[in-house]
C-alpha atoms as a PDB file:
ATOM      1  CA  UNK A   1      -4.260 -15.468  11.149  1.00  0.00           C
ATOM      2  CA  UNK A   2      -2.947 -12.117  11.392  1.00  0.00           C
ATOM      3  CA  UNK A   3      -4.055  -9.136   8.782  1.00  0.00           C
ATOM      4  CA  UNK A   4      -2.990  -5.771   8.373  1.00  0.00           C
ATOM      5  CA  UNK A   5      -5.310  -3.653   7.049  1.00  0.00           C
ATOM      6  CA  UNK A   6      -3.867  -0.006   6.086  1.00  0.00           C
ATOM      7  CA  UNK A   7      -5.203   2.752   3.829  1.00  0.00           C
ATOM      8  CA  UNK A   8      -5.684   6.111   1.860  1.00  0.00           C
ATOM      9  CA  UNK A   9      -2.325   5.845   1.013  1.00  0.00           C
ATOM     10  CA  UNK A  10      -2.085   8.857  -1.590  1.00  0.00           C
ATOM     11  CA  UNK A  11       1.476   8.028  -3.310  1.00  0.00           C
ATOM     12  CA  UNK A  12       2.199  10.853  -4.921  1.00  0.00           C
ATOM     13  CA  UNK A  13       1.100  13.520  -2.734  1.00  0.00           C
ATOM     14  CA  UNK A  14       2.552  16.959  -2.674  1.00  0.00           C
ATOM     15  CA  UNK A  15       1.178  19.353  -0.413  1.00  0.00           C
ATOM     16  CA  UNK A  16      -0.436  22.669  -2.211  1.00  0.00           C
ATOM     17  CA  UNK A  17       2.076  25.736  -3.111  1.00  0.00           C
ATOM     18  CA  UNK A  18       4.686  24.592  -5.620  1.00  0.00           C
ATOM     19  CA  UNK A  19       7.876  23.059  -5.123  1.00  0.00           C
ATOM     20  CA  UNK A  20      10.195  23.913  -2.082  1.00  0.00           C
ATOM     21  CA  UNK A  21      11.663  21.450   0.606  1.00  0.00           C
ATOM     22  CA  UNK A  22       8.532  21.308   2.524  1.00  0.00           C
ATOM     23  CA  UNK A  23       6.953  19.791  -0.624  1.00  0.00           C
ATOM     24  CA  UNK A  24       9.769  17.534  -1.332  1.00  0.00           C
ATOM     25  CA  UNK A  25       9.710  16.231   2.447  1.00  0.00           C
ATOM     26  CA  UNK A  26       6.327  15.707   2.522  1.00  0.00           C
ATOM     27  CA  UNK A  27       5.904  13.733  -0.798  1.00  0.00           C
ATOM     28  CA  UNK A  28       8.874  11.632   0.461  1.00  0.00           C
ATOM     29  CA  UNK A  29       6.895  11.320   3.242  1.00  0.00           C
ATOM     30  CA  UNK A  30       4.099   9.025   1.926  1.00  0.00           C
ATOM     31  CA  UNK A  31       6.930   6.750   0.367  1.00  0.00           C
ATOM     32  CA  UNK A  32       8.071   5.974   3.614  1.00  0.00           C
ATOM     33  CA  UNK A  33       5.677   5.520   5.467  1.00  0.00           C
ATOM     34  CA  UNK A  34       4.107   2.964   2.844  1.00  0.00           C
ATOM     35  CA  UNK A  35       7.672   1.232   3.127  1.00  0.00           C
ATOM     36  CA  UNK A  36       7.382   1.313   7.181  1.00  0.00           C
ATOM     37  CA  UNK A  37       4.132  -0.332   6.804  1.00  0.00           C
ATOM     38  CA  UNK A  38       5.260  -2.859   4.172  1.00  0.00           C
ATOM     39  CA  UNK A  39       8.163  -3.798   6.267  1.00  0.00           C
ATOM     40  CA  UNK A  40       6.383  -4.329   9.333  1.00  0.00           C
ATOM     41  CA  UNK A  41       4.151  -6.459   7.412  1.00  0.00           C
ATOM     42  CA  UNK A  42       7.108  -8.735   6.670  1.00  0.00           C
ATOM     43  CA  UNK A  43       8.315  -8.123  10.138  1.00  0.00           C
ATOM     44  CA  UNK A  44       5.434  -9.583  12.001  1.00  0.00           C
ATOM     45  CA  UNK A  45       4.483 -12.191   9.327  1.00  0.00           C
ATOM     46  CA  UNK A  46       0.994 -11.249   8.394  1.00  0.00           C
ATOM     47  CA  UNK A  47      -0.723 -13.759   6.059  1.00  0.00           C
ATOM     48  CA  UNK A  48      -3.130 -11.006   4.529  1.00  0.00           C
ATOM     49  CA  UNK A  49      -2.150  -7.511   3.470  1.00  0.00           C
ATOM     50  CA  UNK A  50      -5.039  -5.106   2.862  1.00  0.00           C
ATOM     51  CA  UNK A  51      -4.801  -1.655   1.135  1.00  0.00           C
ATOM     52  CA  UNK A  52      -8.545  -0.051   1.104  1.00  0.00           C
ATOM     53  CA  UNK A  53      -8.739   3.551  -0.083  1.00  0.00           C
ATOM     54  CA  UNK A  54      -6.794   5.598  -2.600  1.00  0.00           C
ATOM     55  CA  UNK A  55      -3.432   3.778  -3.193  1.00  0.00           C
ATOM     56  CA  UNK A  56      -2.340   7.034  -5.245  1.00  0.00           C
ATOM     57  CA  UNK A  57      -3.225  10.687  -4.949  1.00  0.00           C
ATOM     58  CA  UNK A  58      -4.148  10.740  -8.553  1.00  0.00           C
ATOM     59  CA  UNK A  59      -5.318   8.968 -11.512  1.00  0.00           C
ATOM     60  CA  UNK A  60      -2.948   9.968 -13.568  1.00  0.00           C
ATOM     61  CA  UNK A  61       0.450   8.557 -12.436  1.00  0.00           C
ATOM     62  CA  UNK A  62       4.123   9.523 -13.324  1.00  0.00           C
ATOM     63  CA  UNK A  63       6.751   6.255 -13.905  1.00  0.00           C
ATOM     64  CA  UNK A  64       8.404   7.321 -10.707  1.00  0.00           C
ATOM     65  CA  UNK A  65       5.477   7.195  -8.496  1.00  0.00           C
ATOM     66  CA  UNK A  66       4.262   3.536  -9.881  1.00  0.00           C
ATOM     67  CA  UNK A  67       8.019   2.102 -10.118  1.00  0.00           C
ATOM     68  CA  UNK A  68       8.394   3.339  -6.509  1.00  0.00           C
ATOM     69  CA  UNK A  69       4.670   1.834  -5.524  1.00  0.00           C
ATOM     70  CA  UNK A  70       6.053  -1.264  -7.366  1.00  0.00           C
ATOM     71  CA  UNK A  71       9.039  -1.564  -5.499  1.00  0.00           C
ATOM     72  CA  UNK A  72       7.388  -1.460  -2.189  1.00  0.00           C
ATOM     73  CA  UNK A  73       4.669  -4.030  -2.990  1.00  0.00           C
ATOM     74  CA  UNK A  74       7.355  -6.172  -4.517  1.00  0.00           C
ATOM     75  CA  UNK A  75       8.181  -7.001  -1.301  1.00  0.00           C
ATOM     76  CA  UNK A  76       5.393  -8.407   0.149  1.00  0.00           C
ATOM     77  CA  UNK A  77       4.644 -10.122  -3.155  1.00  0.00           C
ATOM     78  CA  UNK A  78       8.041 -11.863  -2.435  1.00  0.00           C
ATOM     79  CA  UNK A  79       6.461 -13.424   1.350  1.00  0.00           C
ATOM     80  CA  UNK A  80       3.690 -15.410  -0.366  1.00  0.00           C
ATOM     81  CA  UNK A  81       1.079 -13.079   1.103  1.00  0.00           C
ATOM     82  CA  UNK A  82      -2.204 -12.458  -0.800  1.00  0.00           C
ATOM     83  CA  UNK A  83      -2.201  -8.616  -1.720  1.00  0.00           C
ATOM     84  CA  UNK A  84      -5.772  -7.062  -1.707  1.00  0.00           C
ATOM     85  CA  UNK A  85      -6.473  -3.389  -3.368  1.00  0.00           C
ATOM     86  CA  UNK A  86      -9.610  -1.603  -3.128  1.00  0.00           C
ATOM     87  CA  UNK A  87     -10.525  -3.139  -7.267  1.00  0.00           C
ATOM     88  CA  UNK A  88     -10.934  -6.684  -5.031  1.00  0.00           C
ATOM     89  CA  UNK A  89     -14.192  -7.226  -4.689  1.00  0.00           C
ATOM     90  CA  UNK A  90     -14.935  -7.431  -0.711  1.00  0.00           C
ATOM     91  CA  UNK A  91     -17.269  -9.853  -1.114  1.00  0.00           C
ATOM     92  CA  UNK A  92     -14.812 -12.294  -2.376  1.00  0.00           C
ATOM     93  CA  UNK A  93     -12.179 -11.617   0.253  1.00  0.00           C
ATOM     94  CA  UNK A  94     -15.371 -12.726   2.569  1.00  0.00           C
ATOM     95  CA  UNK A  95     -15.533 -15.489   1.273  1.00  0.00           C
ATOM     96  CA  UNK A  96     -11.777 -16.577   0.253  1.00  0.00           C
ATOM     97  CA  UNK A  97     -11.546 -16.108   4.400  1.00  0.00           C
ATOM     98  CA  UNK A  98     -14.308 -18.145   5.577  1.00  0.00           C
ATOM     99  CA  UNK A  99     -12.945 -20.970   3.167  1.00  0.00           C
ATOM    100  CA  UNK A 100      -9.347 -21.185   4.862  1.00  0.00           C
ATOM    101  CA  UNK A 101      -8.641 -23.195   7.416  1.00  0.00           C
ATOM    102  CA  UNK A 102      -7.803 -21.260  10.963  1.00  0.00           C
END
């Protein structure tokens, strides 16, 4: 069984001190790395895909930020893989685990 466990993403991020191409770099950045990590999740075949920690850098969330964060989880969505966030209860992914068959 192979996992990947990744996390603190912050989506969203922009580094403090307004707007300027440092800023923009960096908050393209997060995108893709998340994307690196989601493809080499597909890449390798893992049958678990973990996300613990802040997925976003906020609470409050602009429509490009989630359709972006959409787009990249869309993918693994689209291998069949189970998706955990940090609102999964750990306790269950204990026991979903010990239930499968290795």
């Amino acid at each position: 069984m192979k996992i990947l466990h990744t996390s603190d993403w912050h989506l969203g991020r922009r580094p403090v001190g307004g707007i300027c191409e440092y800023t923009n770099k960096r908050y393209e950045d997060y995108f893709n790395a998340a994307e690196y990590i989601a493809d080499k999740a597909i890449e390798l075949s893992v049958d678990i895909f973990l996300i613990s920690g802040d997925l976003f850098d906020k609470s409050t969330l602009l429509p490009d930020i989630l359709y972006r964060t959409e787009k990249i989880l869309e993918k693994l969505k689209n291998l069949n893989n189970e998706i955990e966030s940090e609102t999964k209860n750990l306790l269950e992914l204990k026991k979903e685990l010990k239930n499968r068959k290795i």
